[in-house]
N, C-alpha and C. Protein backbone atom coordinates (compact mmCIF):
# COMPACT_ATOMS: atom_id res chain seq x y z
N UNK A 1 38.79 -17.62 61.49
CA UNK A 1 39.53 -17.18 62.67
C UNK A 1 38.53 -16.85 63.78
N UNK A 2 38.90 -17.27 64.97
CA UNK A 2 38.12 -17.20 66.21
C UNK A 2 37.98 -14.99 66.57
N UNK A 3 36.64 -15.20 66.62
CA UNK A 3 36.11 -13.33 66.90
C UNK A 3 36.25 -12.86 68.42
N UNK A 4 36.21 -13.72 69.25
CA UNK A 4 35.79 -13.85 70.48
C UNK A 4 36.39 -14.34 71.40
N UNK A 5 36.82 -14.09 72.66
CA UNK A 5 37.59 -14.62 73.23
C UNK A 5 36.79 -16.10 73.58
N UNK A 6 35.15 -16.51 73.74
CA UNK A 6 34.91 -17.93 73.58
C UNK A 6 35.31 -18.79 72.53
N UNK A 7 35.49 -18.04 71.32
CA UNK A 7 35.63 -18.79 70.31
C UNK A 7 36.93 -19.11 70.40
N UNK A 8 37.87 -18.38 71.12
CA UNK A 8 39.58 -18.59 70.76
C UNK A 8 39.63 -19.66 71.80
N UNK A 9 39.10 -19.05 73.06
CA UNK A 9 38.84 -20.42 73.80
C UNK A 9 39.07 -22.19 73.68
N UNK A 10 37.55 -21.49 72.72
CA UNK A 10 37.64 -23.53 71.56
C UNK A 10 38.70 -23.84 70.64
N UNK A 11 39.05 -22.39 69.91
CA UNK A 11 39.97 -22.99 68.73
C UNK A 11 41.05 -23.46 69.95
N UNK A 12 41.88 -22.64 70.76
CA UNK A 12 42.30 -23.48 71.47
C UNK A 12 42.54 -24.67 71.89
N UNK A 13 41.54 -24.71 72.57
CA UNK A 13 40.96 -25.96 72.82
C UNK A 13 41.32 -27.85 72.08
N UNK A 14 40.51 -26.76 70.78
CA UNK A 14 40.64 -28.18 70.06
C UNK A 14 41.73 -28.47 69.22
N UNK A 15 42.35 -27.45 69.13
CA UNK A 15 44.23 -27.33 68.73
C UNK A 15 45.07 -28.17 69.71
N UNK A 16 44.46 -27.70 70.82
CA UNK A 16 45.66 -28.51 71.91
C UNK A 16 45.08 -30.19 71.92
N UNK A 17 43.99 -30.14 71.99
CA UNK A 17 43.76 -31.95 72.21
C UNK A 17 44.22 -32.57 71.30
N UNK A 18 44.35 -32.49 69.76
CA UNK A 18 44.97 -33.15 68.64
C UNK A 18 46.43 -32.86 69.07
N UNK A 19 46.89 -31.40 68.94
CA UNK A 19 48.43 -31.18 69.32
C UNK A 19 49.26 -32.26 70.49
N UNK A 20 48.59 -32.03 71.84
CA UNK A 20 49.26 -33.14 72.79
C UNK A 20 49.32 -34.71 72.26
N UNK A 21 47.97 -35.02 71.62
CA UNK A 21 48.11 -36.65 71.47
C UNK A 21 48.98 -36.48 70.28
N UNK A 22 49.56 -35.46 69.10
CA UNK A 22 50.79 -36.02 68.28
C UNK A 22 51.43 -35.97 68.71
N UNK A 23 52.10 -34.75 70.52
CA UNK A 23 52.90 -35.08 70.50
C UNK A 23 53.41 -35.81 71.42
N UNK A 24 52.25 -36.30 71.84
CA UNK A 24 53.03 -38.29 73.24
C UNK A 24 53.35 -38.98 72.49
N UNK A 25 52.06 -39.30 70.77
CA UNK A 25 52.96 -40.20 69.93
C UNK A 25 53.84 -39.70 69.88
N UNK A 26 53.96 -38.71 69.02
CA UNK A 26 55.81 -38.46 68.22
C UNK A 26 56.82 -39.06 69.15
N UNK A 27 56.53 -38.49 70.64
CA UNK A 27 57.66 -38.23 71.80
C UNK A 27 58.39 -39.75 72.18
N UNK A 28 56.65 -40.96 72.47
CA UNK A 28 57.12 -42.46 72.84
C UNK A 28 57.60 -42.77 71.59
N UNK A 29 56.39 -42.75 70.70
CA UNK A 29 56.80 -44.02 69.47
C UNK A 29 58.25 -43.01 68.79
N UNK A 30 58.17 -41.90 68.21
CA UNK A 30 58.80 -41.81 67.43
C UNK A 30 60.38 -41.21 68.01
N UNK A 31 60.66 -40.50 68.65
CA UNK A 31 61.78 -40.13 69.72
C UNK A 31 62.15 -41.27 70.72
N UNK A 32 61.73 -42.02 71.04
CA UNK A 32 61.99 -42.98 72.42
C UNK A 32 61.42 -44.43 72.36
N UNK A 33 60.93 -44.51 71.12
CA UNK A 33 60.61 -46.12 70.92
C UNK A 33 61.48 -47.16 71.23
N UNK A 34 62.74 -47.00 69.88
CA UNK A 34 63.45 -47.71 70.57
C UNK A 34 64.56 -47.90 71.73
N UNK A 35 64.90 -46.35 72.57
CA UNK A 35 64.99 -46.95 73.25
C UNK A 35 64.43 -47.65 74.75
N UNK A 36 63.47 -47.49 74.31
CA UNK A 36 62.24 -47.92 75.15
C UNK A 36 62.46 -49.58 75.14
N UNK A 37 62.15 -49.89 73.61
CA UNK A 37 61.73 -51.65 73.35
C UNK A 37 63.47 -52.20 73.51
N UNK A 38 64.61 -51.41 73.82
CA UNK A 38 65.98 -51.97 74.12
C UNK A 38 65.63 -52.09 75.40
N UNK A 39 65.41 -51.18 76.08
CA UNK A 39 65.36 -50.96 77.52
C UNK A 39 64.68 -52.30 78.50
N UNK A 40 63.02 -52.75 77.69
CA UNK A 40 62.65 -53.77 77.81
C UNK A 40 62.39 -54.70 77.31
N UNK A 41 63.38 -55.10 76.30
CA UNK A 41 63.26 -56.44 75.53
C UNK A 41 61.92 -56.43 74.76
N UNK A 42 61.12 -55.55 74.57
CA UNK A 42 59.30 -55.51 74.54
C UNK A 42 59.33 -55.46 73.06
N UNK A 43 58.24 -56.26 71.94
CA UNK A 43 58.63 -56.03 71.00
C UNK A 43 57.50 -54.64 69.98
N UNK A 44 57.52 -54.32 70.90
CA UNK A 44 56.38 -52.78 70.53
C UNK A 44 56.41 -51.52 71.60
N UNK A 45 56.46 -50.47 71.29
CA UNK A 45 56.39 -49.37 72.42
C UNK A 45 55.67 -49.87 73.12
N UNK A 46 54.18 -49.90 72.91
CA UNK A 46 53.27 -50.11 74.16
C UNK A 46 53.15 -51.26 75.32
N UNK A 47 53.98 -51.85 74.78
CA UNK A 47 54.60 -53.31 75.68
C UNK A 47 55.49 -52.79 76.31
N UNK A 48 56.49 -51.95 75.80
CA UNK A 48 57.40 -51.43 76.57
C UNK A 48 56.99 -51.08 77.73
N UNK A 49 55.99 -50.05 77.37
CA UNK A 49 55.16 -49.01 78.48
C UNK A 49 54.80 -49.41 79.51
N UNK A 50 53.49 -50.70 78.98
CA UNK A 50 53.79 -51.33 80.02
C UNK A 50 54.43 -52.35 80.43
N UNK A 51 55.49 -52.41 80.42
CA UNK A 51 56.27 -53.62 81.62
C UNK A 51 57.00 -52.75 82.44
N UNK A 52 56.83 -50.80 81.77
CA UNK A 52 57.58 -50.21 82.32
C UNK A 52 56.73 -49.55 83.76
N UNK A 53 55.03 -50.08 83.76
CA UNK A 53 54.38 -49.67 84.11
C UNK A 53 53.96 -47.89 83.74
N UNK A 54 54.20 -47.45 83.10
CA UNK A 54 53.71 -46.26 82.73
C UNK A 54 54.74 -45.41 82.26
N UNK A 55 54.30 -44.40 81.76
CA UNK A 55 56.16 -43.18 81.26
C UNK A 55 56.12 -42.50 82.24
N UNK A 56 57.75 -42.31 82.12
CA UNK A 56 58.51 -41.97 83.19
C UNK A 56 57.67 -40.11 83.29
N UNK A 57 57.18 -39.71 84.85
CA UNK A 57 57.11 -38.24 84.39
C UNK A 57 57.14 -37.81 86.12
N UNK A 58 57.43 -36.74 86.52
CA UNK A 58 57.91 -36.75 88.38
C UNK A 58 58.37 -37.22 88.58
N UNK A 59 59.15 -38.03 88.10
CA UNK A 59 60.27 -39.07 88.81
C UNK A 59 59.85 -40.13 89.16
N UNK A 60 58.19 -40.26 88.30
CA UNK A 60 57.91 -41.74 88.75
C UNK A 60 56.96 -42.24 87.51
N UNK A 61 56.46 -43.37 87.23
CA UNK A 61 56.09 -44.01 86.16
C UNK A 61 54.27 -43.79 86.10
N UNK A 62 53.95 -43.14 85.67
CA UNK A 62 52.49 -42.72 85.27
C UNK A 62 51.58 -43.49 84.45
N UNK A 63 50.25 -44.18 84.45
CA UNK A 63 49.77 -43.98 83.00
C UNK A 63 49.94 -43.22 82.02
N UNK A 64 50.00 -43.72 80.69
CA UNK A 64 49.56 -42.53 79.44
C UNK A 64 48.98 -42.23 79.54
N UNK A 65 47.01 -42.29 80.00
CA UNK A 65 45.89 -41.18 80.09
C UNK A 65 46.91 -40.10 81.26
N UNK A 66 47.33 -40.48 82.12
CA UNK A 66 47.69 -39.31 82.98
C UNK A 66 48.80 -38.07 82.45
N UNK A 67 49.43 -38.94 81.43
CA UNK A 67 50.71 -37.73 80.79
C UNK A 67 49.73 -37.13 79.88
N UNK A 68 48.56 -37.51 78.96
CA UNK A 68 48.41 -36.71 77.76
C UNK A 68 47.72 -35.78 79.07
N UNK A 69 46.60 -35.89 80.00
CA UNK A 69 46.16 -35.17 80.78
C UNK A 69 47.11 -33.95 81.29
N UNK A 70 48.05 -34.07 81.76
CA UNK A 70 48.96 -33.42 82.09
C UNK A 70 49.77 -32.45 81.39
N UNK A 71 50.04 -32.87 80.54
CA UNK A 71 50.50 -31.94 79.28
C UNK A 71 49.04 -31.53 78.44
N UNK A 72 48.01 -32.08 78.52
CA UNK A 72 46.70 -30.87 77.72
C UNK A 72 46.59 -29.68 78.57
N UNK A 73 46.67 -30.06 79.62
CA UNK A 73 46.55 -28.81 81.24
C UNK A 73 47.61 -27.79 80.80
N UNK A 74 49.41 -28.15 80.87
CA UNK A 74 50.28 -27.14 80.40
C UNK A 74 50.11 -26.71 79.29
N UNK A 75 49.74 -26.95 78.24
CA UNK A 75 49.68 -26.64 76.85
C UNK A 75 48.72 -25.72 76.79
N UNK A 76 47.30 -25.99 77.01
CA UNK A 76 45.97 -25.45 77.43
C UNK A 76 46.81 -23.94 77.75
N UNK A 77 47.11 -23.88 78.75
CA UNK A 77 47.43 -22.93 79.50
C UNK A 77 48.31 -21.80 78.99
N UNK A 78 49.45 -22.57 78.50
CA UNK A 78 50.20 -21.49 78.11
C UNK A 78 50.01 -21.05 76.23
N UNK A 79 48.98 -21.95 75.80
CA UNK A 79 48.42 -21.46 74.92
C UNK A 79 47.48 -20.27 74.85
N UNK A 80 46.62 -20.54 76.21
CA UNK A 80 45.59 -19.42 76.13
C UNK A 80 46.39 -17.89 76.73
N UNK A 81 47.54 -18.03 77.57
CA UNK A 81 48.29 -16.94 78.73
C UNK A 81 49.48 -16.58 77.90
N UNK A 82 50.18 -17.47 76.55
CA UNK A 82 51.47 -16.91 76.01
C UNK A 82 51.06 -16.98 74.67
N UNK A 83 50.91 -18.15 73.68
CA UNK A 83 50.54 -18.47 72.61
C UNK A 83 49.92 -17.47 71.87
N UNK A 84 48.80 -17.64 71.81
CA UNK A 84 47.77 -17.17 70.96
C UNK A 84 47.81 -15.43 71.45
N UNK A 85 47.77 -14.89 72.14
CA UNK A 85 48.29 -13.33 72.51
C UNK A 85 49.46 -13.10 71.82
N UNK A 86 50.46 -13.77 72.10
CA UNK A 86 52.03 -12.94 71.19
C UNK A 86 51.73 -13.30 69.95
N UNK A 87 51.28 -14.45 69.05
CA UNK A 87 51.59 -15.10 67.98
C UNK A 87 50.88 -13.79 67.16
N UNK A 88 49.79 -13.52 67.61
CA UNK A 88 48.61 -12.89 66.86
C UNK A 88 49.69 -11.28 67.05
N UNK A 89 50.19 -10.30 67.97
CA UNK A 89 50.87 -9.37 68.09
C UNK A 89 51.79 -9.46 66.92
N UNK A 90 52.60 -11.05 66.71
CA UNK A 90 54.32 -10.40 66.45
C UNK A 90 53.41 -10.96 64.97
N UNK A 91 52.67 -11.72 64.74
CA UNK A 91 51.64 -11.35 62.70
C UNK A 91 51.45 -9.69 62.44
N UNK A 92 50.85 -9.47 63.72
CA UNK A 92 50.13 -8.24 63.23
C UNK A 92 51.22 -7.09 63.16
N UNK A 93 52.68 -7.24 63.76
CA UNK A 93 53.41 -6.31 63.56
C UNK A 93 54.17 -6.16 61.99
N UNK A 94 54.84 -7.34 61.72
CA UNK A 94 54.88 -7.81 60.45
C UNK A 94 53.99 -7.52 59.60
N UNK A 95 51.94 -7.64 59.91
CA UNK A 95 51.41 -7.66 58.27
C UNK A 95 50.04 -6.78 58.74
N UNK A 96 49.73 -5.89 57.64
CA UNK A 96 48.24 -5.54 58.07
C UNK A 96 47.34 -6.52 57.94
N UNK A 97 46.55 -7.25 58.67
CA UNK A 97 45.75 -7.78 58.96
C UNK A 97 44.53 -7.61 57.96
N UNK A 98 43.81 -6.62 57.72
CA UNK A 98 43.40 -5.79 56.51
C UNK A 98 43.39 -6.09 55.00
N UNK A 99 45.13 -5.72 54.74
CA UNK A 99 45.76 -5.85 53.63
C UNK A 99 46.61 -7.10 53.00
N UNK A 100 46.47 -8.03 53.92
CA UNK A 100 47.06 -9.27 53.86
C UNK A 100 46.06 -10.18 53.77
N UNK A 101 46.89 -11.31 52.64
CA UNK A 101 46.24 -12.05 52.29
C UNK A 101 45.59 -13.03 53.14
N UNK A 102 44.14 -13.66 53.38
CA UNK A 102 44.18 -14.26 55.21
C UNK A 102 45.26 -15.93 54.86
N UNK A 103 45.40 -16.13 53.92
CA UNK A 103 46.06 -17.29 54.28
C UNK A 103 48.00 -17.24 54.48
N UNK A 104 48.35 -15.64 53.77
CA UNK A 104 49.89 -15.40 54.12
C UNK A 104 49.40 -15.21 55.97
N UNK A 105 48.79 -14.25 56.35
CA UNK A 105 48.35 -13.94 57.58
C UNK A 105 47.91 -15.22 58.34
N UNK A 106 47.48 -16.37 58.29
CA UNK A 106 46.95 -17.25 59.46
C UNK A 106 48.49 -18.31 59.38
N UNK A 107 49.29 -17.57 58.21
CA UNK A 107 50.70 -18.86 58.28
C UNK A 107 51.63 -17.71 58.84
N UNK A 108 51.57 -16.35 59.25
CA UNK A 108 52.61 -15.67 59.50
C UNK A 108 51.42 -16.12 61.23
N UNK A 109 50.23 -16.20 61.48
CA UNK A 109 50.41 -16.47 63.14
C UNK A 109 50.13 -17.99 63.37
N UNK A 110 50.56 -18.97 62.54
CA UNK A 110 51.05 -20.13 63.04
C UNK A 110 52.77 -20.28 63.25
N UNK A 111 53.39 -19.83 62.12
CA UNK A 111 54.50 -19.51 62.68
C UNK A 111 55.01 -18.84 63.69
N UNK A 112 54.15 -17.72 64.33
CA UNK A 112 54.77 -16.94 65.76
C UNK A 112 54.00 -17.67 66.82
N UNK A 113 53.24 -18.61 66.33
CA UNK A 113 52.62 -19.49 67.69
C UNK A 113 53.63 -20.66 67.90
N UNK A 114 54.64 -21.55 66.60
CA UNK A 114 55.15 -22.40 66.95
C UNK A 114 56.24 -21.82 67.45
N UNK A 115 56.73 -20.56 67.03
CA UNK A 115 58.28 -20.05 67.65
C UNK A 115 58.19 -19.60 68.68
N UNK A 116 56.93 -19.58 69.54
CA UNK A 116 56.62 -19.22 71.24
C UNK A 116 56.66 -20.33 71.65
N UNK A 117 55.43 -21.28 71.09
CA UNK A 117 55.44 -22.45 71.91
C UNK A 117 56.36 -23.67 72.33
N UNK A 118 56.57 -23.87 71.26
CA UNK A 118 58.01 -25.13 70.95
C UNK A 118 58.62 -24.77 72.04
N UNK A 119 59.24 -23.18 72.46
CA UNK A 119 60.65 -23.35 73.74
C UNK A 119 59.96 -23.18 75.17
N UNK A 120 58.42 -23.00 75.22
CA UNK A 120 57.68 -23.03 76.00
C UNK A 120 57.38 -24.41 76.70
N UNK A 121 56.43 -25.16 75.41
CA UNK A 121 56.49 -26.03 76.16
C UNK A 121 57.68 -27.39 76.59
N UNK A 122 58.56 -26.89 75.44
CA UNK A 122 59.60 -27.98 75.97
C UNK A 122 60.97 -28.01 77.15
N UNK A 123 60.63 -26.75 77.47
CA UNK A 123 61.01 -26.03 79.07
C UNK A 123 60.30 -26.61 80.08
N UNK A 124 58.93 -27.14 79.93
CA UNK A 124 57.99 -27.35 80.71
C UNK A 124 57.96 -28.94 80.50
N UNK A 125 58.42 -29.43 79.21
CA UNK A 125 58.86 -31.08 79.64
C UNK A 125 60.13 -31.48 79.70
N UNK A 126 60.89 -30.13 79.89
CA UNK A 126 62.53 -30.59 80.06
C UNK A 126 62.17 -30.89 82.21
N UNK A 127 61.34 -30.47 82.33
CA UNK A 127 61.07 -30.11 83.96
C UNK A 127 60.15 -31.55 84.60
N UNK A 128 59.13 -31.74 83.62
CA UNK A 128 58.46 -32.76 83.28
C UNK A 128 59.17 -34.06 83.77
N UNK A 129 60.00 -34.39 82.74
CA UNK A 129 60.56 -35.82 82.07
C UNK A 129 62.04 -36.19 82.92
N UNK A 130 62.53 -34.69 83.49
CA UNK A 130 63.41 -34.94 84.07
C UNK A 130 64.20 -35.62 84.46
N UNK A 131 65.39 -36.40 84.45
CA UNK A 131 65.48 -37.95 85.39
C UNK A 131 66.05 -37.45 86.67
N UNK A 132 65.01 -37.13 87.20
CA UNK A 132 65.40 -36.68 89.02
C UNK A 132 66.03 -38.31 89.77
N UNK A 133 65.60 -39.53 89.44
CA UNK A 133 66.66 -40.45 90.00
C UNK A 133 68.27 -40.14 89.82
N UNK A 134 68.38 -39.24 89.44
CA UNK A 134 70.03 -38.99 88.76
C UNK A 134 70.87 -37.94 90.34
N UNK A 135 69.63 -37.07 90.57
CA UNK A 135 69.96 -36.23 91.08
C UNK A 135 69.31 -34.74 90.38
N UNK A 136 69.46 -33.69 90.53
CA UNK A 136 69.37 -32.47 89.84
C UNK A 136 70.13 -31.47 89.51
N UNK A 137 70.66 -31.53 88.58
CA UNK A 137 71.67 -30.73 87.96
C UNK A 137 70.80 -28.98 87.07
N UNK A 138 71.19 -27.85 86.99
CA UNK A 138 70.77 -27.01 85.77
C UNK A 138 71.09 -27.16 84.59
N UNK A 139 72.49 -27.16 84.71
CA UNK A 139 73.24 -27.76 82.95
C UNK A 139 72.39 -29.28 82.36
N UNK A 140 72.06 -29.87 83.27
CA UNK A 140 71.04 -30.96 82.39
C UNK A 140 70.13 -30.32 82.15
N UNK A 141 69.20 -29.94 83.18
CA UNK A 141 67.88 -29.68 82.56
C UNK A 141 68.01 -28.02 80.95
N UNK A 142 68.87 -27.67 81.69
CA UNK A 142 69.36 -27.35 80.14
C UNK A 142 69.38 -27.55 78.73
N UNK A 143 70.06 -29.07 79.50
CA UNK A 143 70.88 -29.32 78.05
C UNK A 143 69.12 -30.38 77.31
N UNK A 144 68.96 -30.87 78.04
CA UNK A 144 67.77 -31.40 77.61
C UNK A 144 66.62 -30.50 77.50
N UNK A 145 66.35 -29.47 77.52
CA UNK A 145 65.42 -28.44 77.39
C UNK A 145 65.95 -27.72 76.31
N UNK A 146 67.03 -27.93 75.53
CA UNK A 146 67.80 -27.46 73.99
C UNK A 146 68.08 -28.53 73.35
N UNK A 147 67.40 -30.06 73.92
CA UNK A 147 67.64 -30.96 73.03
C UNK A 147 65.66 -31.15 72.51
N UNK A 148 65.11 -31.03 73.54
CA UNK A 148 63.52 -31.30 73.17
C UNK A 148 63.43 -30.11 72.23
N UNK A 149 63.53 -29.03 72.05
CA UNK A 149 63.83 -27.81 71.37
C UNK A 149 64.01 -28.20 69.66
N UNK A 150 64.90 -28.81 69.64
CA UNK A 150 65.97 -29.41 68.68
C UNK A 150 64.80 -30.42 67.85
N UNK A 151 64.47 -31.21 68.75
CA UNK A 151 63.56 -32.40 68.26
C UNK A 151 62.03 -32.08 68.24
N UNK A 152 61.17 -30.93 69.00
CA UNK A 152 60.09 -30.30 68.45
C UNK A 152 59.98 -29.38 67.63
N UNK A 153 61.06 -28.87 67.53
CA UNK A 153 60.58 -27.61 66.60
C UNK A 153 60.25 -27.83 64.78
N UNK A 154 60.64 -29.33 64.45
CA UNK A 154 60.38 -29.13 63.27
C UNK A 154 59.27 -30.23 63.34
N UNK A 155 59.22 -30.98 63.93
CA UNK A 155 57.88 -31.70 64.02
C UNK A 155 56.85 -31.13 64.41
N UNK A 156 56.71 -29.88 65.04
CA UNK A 156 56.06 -28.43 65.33
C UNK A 156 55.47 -27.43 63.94
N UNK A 157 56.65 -27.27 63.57
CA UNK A 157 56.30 -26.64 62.21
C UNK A 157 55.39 -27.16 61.17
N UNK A 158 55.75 -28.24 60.88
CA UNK A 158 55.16 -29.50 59.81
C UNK A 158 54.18 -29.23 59.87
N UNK A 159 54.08 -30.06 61.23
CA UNK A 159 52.53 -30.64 61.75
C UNK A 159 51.55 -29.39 61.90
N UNK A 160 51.60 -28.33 62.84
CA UNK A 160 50.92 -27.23 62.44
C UNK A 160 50.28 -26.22 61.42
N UNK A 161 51.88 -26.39 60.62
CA UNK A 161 51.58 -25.62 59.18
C UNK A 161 50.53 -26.54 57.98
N UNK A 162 50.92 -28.00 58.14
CA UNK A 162 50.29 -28.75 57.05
C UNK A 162 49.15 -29.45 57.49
N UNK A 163 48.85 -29.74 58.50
CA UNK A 163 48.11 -30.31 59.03
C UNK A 163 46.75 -30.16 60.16
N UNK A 164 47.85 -29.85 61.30
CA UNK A 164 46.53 -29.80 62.24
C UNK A 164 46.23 -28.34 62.59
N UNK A 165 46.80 -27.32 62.47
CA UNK A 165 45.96 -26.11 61.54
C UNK A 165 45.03 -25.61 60.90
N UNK A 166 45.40 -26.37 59.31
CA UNK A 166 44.24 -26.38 58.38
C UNK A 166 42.90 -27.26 58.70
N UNK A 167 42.97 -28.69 59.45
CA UNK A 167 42.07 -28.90 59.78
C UNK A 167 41.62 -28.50 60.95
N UNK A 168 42.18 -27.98 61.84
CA UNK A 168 41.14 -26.72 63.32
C UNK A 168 40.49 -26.06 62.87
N UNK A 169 41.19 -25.19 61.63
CA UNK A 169 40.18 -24.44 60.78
C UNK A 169 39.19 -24.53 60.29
N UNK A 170 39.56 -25.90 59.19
CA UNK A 170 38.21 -25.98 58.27
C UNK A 170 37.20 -26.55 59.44
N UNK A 171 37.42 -27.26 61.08
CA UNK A 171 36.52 -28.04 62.59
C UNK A 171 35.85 -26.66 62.22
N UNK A 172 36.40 -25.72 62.43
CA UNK A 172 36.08 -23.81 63.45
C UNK A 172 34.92 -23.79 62.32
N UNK A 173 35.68 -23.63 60.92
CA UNK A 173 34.67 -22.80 59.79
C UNK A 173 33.23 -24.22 59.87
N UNK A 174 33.18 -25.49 60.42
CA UNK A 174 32.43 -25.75 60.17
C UNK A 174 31.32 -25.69 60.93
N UNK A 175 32.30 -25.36 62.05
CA UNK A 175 30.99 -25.30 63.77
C UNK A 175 30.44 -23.55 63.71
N UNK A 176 31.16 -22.90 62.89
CA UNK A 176 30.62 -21.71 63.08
C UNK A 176 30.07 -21.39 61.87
N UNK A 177 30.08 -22.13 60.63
CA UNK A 177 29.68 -21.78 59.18
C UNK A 177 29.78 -20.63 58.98
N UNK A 178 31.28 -20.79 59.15
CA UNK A 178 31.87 -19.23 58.31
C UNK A 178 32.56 -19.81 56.81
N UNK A 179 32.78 -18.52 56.07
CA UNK A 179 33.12 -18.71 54.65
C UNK A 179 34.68 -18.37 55.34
């Protein structure tokens, strides 16, 4: 576990750069593939992408380097300003820190990091992804800011708890050769 606010910094850091690129994949290929490759006859997402010239994000069609960029910036952010501050509070209210085992303890503050983040950041790509060609409604961005909700939160859980977690960790324990 990061001692230091540099060190939380990095774990940060290097949490969010793996985190964003699973979740543009998950979001194109696995949420919106097909209807992406309906949309353009394309017989692969990334053909899709581009004939679509880029994913849709402002109301206008972007590169992919520019969306993962864009979402590492929001993520970054409200990881270091919401995330990692409450997650670590609402563990430590629940468990002594102390007296707890560190691996019940680093899964009781991955769990209060995904149950901050998930409605965090998908508030922030219900705003994102928007389809402002439509017009702007609240009840949409709503309703699609409780549908991204719906569709990150367990691909959130998974992936954090089984995966890219344990390996930030064992990155951290190896750059800092801790036991």
């Amino acid at each position: 576990m990061p001692t230091n606010k540099k060190e939380r910094a990095l774990f940060a850091f290097i949490t969010v750069i793996i985190t964003v690129h699973a979740y543009v994949f998950y979001s194109l290929y696995v949420i919106n593939g097909a209807t992406l490759m309906t949309l353009t006859g394309a017989n692969s997402v990334i053909k899709s992408i581009n004939t679509l010239g880029g994913v849709y994000m402002f109301g206008r069609y972007l590169p992919i380097w520019v969306v993962v960029l864009v979402e590492f910036c929001f993520a970054y952010l409200a990881e270091m300003l919401i995330g990692q501050p409450f997650s670590f509070k609402m563990a430590c209210k629940n468990f002594d820190m102390k007296k707890t085992n560190p691996v019940h303890f680093e899964t009781a503050v991955i769990c209060a990091t995904v149950g901050i983040m998930v409605p965090v950041m998908s508030f922030i790509a219900a705003w994102l992804y928007y389809p402002y060609y439509m017009g702007f409604n609240l009840w949409t961005l709503l309703a699609n800011w409780l549908k991204l909700i719906c569709f990150n939160f367990p691909f959130a859980y998974f992936s954090q708890l089984f995966f890219i977690q344990p390996f930030v960790r064992q990155t951290f324990k190896f750059l800092f050769k801790r036991k």
